[in-house]
C-alpha atoms as a PDB file:
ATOM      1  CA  UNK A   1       6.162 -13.909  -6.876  1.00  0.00           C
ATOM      2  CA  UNK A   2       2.739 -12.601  -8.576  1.00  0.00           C
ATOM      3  CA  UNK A   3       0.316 -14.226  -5.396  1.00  0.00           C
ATOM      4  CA  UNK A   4       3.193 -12.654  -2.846  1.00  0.00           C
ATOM      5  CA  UNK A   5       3.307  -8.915  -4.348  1.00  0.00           C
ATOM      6  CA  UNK A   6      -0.811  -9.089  -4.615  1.00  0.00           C
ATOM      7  CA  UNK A   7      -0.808 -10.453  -1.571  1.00  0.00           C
ATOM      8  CA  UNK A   8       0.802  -6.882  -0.405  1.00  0.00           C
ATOM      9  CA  UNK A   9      -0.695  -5.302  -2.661  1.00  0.00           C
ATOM     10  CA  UNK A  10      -4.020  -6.564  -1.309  1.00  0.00           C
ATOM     11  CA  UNK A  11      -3.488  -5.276   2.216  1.00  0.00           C
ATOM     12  CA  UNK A  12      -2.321  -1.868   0.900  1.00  0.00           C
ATOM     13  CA  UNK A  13      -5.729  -1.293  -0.449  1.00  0.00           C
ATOM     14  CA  UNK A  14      -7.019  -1.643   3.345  1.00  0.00           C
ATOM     15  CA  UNK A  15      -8.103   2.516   3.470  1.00  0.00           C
ATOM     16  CA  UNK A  16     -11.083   3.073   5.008  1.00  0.00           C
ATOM     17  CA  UNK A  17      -9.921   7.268   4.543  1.00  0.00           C
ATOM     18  CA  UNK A  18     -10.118   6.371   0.949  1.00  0.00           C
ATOM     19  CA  UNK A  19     -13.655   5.069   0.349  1.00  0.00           C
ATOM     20  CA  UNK A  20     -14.886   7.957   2.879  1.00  0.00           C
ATOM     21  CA  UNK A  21     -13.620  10.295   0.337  1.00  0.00           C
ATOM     22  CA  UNK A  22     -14.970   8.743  -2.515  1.00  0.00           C
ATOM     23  CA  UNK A  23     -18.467   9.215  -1.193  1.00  0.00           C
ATOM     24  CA  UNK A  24     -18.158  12.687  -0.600  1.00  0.00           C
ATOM     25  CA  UNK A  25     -17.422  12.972  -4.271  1.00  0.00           C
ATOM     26  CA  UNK A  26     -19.837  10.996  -5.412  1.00  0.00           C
ATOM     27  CA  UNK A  27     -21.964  12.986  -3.104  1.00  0.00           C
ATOM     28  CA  UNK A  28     -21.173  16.162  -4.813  1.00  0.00           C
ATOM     29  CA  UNK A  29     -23.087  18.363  -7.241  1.00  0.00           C
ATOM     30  CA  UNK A  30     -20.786  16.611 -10.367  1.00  0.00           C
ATOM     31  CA  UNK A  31     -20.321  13.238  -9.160  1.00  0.00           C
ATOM     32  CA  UNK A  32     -18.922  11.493 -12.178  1.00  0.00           C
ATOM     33  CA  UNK A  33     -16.287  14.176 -12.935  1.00  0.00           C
ATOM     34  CA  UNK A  34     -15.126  14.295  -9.420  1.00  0.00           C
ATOM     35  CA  UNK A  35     -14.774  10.994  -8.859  1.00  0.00           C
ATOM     36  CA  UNK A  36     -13.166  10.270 -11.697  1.00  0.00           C
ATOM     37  CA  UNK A  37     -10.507  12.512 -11.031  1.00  0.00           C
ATOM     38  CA  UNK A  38     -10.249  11.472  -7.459  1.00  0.00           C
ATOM     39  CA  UNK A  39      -9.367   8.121  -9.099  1.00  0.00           C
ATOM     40  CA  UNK A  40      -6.875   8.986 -12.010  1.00  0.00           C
ATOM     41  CA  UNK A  41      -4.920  11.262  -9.104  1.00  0.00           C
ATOM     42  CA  UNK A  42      -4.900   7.567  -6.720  1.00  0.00           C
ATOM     43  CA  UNK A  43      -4.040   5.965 -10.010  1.00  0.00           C
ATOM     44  CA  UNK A  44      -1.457   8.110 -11.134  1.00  0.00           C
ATOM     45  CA  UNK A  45       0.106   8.554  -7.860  1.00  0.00           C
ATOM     46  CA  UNK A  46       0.143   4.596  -7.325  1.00  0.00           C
ATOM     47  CA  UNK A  47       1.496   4.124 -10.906  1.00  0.00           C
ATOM     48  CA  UNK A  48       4.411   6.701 -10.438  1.00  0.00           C
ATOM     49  CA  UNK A  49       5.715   5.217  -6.866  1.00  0.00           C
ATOM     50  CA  UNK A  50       5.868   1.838  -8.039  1.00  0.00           C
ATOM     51  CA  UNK A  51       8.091   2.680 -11.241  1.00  0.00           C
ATOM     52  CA  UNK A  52      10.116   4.892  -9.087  1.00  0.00           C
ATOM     53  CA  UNK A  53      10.222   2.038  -5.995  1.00  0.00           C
ATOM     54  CA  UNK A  54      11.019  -0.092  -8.650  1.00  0.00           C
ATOM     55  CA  UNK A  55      13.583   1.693 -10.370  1.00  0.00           C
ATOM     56  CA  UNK A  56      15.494   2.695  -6.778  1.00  0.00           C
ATOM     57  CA  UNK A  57      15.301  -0.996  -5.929  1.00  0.00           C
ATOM     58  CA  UNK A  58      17.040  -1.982  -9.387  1.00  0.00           C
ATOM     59  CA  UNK A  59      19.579   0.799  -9.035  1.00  0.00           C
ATOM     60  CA  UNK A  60      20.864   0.058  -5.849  1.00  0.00           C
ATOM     61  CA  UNK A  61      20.917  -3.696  -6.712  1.00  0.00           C
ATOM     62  CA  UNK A  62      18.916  -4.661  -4.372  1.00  0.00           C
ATOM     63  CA  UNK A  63      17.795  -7.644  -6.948  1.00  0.00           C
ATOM     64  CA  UNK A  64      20.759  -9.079  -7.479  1.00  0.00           C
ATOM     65  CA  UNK A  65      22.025 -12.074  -5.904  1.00  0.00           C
ATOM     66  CA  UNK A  66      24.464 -11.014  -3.488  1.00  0.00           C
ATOM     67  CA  UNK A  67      22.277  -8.460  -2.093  1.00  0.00           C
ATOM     68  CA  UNK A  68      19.828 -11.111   0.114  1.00  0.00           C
ATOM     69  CA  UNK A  69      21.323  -9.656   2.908  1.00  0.00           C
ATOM     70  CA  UNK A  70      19.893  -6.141   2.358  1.00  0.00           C
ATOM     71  CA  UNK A  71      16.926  -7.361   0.432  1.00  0.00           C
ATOM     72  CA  UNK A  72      15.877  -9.058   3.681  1.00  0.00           C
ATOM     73  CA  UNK A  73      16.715  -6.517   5.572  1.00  0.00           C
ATOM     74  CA  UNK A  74      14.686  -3.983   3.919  1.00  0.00           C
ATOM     75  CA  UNK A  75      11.499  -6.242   4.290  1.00  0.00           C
ATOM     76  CA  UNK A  76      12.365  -6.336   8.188  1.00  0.00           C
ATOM     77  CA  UNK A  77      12.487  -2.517   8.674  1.00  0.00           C
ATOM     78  CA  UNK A  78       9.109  -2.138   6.100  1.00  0.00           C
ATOM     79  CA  UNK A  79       7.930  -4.998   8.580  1.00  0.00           C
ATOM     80  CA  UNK A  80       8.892  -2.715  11.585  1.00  0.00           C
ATOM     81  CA  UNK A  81       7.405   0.301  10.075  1.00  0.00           C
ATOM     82  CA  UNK A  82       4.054  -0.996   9.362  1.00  0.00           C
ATOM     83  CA  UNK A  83       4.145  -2.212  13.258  1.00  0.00           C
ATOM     84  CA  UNK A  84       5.106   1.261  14.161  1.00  0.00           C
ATOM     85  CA  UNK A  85       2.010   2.649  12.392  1.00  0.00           C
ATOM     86  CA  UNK A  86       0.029   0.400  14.048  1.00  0.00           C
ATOM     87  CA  UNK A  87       1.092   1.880  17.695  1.00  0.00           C
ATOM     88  CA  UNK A  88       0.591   5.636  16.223  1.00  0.00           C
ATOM     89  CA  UNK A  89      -2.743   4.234  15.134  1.00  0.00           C
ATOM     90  CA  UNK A  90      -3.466   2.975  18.196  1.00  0.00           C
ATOM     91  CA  UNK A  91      -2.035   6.019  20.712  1.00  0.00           C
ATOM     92  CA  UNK A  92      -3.751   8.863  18.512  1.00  0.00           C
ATOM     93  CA  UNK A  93      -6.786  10.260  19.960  1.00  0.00           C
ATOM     94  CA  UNK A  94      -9.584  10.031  17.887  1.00  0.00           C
ATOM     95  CA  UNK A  95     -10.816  13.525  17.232  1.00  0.00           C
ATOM     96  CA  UNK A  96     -14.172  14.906  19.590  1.00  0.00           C
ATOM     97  CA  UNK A  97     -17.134  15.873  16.895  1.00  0.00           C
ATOM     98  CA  UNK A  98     -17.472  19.519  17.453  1.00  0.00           C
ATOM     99  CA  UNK A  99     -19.956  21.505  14.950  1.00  0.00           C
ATOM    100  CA  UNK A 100     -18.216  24.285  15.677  1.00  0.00           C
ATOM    101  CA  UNK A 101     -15.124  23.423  15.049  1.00  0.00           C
ATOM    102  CA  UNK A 102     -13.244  24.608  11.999  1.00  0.00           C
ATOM    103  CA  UNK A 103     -10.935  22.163   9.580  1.00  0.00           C
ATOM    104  CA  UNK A 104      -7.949  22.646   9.737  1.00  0.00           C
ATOM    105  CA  UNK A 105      -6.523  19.484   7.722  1.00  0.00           C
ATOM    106  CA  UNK A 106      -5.518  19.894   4.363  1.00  0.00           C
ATOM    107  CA  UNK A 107      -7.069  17.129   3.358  1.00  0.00           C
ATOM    108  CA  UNK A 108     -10.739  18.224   5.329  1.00  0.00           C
ATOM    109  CA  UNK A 109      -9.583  21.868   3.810  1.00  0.00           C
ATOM    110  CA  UNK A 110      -9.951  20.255  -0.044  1.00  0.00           C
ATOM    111  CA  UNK A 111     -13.553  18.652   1.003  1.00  0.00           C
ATOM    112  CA  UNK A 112     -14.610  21.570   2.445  1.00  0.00           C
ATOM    113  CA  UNK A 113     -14.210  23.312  -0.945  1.00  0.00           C
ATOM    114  CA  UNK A 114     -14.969  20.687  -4.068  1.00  0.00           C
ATOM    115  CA  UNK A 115     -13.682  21.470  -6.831  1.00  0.00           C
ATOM    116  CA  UNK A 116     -11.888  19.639  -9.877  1.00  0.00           C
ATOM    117  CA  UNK A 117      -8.630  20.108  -8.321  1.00  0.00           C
ATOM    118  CA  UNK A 118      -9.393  19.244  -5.061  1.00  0.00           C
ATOM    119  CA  UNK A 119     -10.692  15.492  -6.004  1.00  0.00           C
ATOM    120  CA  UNK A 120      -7.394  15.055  -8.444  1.00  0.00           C
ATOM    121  CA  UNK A 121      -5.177  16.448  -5.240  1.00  0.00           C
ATOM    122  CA  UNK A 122      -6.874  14.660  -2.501  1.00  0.00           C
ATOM    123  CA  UNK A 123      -6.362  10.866  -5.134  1.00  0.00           C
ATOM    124  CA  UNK A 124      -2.433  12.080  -4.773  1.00  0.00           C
ATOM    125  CA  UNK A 125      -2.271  12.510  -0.948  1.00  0.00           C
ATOM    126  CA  UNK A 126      -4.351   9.244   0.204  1.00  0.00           C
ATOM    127  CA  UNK A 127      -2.409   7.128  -2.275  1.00  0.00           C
ATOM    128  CA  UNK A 128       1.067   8.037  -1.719  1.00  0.00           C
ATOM    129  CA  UNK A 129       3.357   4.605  -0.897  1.00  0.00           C
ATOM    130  CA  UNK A 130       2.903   2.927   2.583  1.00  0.00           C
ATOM    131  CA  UNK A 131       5.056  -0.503   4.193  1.00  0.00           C
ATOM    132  CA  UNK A 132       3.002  -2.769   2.219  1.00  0.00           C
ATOM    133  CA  UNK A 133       2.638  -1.179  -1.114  1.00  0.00           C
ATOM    134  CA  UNK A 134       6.443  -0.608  -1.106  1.00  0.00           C
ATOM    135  CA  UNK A 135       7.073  -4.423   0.557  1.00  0.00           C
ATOM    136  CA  UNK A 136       4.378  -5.777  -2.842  1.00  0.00           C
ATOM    137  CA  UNK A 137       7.043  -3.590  -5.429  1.00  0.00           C
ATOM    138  CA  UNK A 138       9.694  -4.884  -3.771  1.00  0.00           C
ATOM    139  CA  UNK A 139       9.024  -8.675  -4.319  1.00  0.00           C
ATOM    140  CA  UNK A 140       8.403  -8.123  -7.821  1.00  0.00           C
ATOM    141  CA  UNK A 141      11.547  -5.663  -8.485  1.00  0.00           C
ATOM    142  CA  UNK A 142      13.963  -8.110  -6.862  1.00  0.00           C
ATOM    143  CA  UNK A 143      12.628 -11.399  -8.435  1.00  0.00           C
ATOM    144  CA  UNK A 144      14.581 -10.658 -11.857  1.00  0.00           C
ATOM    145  CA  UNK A 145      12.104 -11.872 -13.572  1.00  0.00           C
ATOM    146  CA  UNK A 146      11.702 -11.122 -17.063  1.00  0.00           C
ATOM    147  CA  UNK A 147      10.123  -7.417 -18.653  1.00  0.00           C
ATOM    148  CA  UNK A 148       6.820  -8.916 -19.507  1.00  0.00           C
ATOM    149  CA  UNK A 149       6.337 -10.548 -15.980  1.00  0.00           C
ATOM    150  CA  UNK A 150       7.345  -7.625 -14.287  1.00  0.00           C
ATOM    151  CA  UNK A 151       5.111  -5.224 -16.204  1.00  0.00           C
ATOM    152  CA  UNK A 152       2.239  -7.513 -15.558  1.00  0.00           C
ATOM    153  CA  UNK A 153       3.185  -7.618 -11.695  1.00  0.00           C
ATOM    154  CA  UNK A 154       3.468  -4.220 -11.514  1.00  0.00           C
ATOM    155  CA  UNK A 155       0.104  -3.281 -13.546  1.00  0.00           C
ATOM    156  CA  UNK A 156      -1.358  -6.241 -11.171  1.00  0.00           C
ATOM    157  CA  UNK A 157       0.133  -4.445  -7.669  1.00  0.00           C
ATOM    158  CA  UNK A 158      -1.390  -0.519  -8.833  1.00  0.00           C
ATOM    159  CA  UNK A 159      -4.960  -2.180 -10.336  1.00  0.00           C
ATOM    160  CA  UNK A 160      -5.230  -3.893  -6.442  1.00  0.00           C
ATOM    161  CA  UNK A 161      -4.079  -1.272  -4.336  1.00  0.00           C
ATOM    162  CA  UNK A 162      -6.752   1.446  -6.497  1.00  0.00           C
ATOM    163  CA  UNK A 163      -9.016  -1.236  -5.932  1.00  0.00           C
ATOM    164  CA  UNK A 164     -10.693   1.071  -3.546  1.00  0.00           C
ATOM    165  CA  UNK A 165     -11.664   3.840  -5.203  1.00  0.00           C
ATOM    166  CA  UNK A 166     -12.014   2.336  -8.866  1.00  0.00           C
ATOM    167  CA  UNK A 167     -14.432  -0.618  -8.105  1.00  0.00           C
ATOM    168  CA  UNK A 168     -16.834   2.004  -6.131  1.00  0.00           C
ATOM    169  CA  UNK A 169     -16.341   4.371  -9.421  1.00  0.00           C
ATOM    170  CA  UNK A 170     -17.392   1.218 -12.155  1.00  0.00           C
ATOM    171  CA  UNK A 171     -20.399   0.765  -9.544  1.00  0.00           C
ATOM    172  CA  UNK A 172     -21.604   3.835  -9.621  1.00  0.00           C
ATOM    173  CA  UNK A 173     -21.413   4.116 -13.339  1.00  0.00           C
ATOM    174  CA  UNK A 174     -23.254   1.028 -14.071  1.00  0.00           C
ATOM    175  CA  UNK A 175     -25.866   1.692 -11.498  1.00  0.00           C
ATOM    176  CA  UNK A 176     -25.773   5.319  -9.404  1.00  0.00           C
ATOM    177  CA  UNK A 177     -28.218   4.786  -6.728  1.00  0.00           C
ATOM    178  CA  UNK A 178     -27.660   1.353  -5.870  1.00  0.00           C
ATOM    179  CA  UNK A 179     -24.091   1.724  -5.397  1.00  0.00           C
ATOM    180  CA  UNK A 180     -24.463   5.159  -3.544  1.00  0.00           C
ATOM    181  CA  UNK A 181     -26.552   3.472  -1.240  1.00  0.00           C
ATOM    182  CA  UNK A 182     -24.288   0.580  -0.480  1.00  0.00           C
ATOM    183  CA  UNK A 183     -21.646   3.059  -0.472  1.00  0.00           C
ATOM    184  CA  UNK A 184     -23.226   5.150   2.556  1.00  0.00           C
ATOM    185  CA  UNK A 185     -23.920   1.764   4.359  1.00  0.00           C
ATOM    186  CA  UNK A 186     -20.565   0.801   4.055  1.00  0.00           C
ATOM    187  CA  UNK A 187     -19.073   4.001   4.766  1.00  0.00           C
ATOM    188  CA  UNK A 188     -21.070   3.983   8.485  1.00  0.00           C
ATOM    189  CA  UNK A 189     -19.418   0.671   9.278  1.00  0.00           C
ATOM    190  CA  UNK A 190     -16.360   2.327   8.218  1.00  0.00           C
ATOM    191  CA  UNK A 191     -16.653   5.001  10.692  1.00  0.00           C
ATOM    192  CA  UNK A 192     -17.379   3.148  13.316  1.00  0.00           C
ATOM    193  CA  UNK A 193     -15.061   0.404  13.034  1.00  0.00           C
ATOM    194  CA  UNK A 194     -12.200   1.616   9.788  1.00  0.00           C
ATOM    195  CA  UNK A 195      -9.816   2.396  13.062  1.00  0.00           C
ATOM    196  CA  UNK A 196      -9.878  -1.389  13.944  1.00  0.00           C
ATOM    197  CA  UNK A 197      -9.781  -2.738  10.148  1.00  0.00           C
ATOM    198  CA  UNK A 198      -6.498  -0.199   9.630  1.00  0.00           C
ATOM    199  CA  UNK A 199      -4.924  -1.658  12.762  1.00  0.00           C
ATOM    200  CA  UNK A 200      -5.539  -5.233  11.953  1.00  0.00           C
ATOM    201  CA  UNK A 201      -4.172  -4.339   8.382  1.00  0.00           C
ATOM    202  CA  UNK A 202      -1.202  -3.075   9.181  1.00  0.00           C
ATOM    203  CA  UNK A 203      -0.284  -5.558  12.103  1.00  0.00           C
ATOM    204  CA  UNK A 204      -0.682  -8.479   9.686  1.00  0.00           C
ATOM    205  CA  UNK A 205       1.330  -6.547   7.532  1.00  0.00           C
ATOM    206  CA  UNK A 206       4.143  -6.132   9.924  1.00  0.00           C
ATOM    207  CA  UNK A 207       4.021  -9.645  11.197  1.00  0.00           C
ATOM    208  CA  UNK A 208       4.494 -11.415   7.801  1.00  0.00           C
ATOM    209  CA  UNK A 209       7.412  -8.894   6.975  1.00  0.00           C
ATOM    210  CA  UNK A 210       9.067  -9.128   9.840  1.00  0.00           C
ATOM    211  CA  UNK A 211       8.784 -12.816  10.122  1.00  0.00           C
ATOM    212  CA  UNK A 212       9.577 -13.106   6.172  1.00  0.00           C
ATOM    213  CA  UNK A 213      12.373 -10.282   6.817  1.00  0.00           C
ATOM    214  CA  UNK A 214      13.668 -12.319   9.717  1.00  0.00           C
ATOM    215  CA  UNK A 215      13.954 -15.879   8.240  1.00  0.00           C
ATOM    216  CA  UNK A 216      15.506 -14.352   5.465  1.00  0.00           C
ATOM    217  CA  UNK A 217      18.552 -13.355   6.933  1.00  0.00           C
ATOM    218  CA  UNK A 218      18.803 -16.665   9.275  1.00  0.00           C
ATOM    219  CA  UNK A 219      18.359 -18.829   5.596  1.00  0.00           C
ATOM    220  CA  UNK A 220      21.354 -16.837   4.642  1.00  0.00           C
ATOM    221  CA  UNK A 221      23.469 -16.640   6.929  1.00  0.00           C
ATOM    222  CA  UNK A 222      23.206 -20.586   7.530  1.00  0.00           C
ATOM    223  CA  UNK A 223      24.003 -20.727   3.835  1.00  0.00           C
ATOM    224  CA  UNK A 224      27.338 -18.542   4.517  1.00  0.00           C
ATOM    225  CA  UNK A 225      28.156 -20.833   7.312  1.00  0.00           C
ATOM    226  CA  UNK A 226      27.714 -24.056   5.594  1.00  0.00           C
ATOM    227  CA  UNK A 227      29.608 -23.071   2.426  1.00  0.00           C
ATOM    228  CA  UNK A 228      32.446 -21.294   5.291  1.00  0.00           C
ATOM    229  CA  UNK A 229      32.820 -24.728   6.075  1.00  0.00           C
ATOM    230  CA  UNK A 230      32.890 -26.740   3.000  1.00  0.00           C
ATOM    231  CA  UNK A 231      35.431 -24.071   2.480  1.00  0.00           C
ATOM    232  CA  UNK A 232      37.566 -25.298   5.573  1.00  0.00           C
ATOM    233  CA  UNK A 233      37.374 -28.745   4.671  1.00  0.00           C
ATOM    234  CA  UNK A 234      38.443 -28.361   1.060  1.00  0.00           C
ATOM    235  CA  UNK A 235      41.617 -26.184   2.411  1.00  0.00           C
ATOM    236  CA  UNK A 236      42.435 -29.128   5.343  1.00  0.00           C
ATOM    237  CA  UNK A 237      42.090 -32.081   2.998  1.00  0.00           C
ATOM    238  CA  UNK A 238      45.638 -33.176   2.035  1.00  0.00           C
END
């Protein structure tokens, strides 16, 4: 269950978005405090959705034993969502670089004016739940395993998916101008090819839920049939 959910957890932290923001903090006139509360926003946000994905899981019993049918289910549509962002990925245009051209994003409006708020607000946005975050919850909310396991799960799914924008922060404050200079290298690879690693991402993504999602329900419902007709032969023996 653990190596499944940080499996998910794993390709959630795919944002290339997210690192591009974290430089601009860290290229700011207060790196430190920026960044840091670029990453307690990510972390707070990520921390909050998987208690409540959690909790909405547990509440609608999705966990329970006679709910494979829905539990599978779910992980099919997550499957076909992820695939769906990877075709909205893939049909957007990519914007034209225009120096002239005003922001009009909320998210390009907070980097156009840093402030405190702005890094805290901008962790919130890029980290709220996608397919794979809420697929990596979901495995460890419908395992039923015990409190302890499923605390550790969960701490193990948020440190992963904030792996992103906490390992660049610990880098910087061990050693500032080494990792702002890997950081900018990085971030140029990013631009040129973060479209591709986000597609890639969230097609793997879809394909193992669906697939999952999909053999799922067949195990199941092969399981109904067979005990349907252990059923029948029970009732027909003399």
């Amino acid at each position: 269950m653990v190596l499944q959910a940080a499996g998910f957890a794993l390709l959630a932290t795919i944002s290339p978005t997210a690192l591009l923001v974290m430089a601009v903090w860290l290229g700011s006139a207060n790196p430190r405090r920026m960044a840091v509360l670029y990453v307690s926003g990510a972390v707070i946000m990520t921390v909050a959705m998987a208690v409540a994905v959690l909790a909405v899981i547990r509440a609608t019993g999705l966990n329970l034993q006679r709910n494979h049918d829905a539990r599978y289910e779910l992980r099919l549509a997550l499957g076909v969502l992820a695939l769906a962002g990877v075709a909205f990925t893939m049909l957007r245009k990519r914007p034209r670089p225009d120096a002239g051209q005003q922001r009009t994003g909320f998210l390009d409006r907070l980097l156009a004016q840093p402030s405190p708020r702005a890094a805290f607000v901008s962790g919130v946005l890029l980290f709220a739940p996608g397919a794979t975050f809420i697929a990596a919850v979901q495995v460890v909310a419908t395992s039923n395993a015990g409190v302890p396991v499923t605390v550790l799960a969960l701490v193990l799914v948020v440190v992963i998916t904030a792996l992103v924008v906490w390992l660049p922060l610990v880098g910087y404050l061990s050693a500032p101008e080494a990792t702002t200079r890997r950081l900018a290298a990085l971030n140029g690879w990013l631009r040129a090819h973060g479209r591709t690693v986000v597609i890639c991402a969230l097609g793997v993504a879809g394909a193992v839920l669906i697939v999952n999602g999909a053999l799922g329900l067949a195990d199941v419902h092969l399981a109904g049939t067979r005990g349907d007709r252990r059923a029948d032969r029970a009732i027909a023996r003399p």
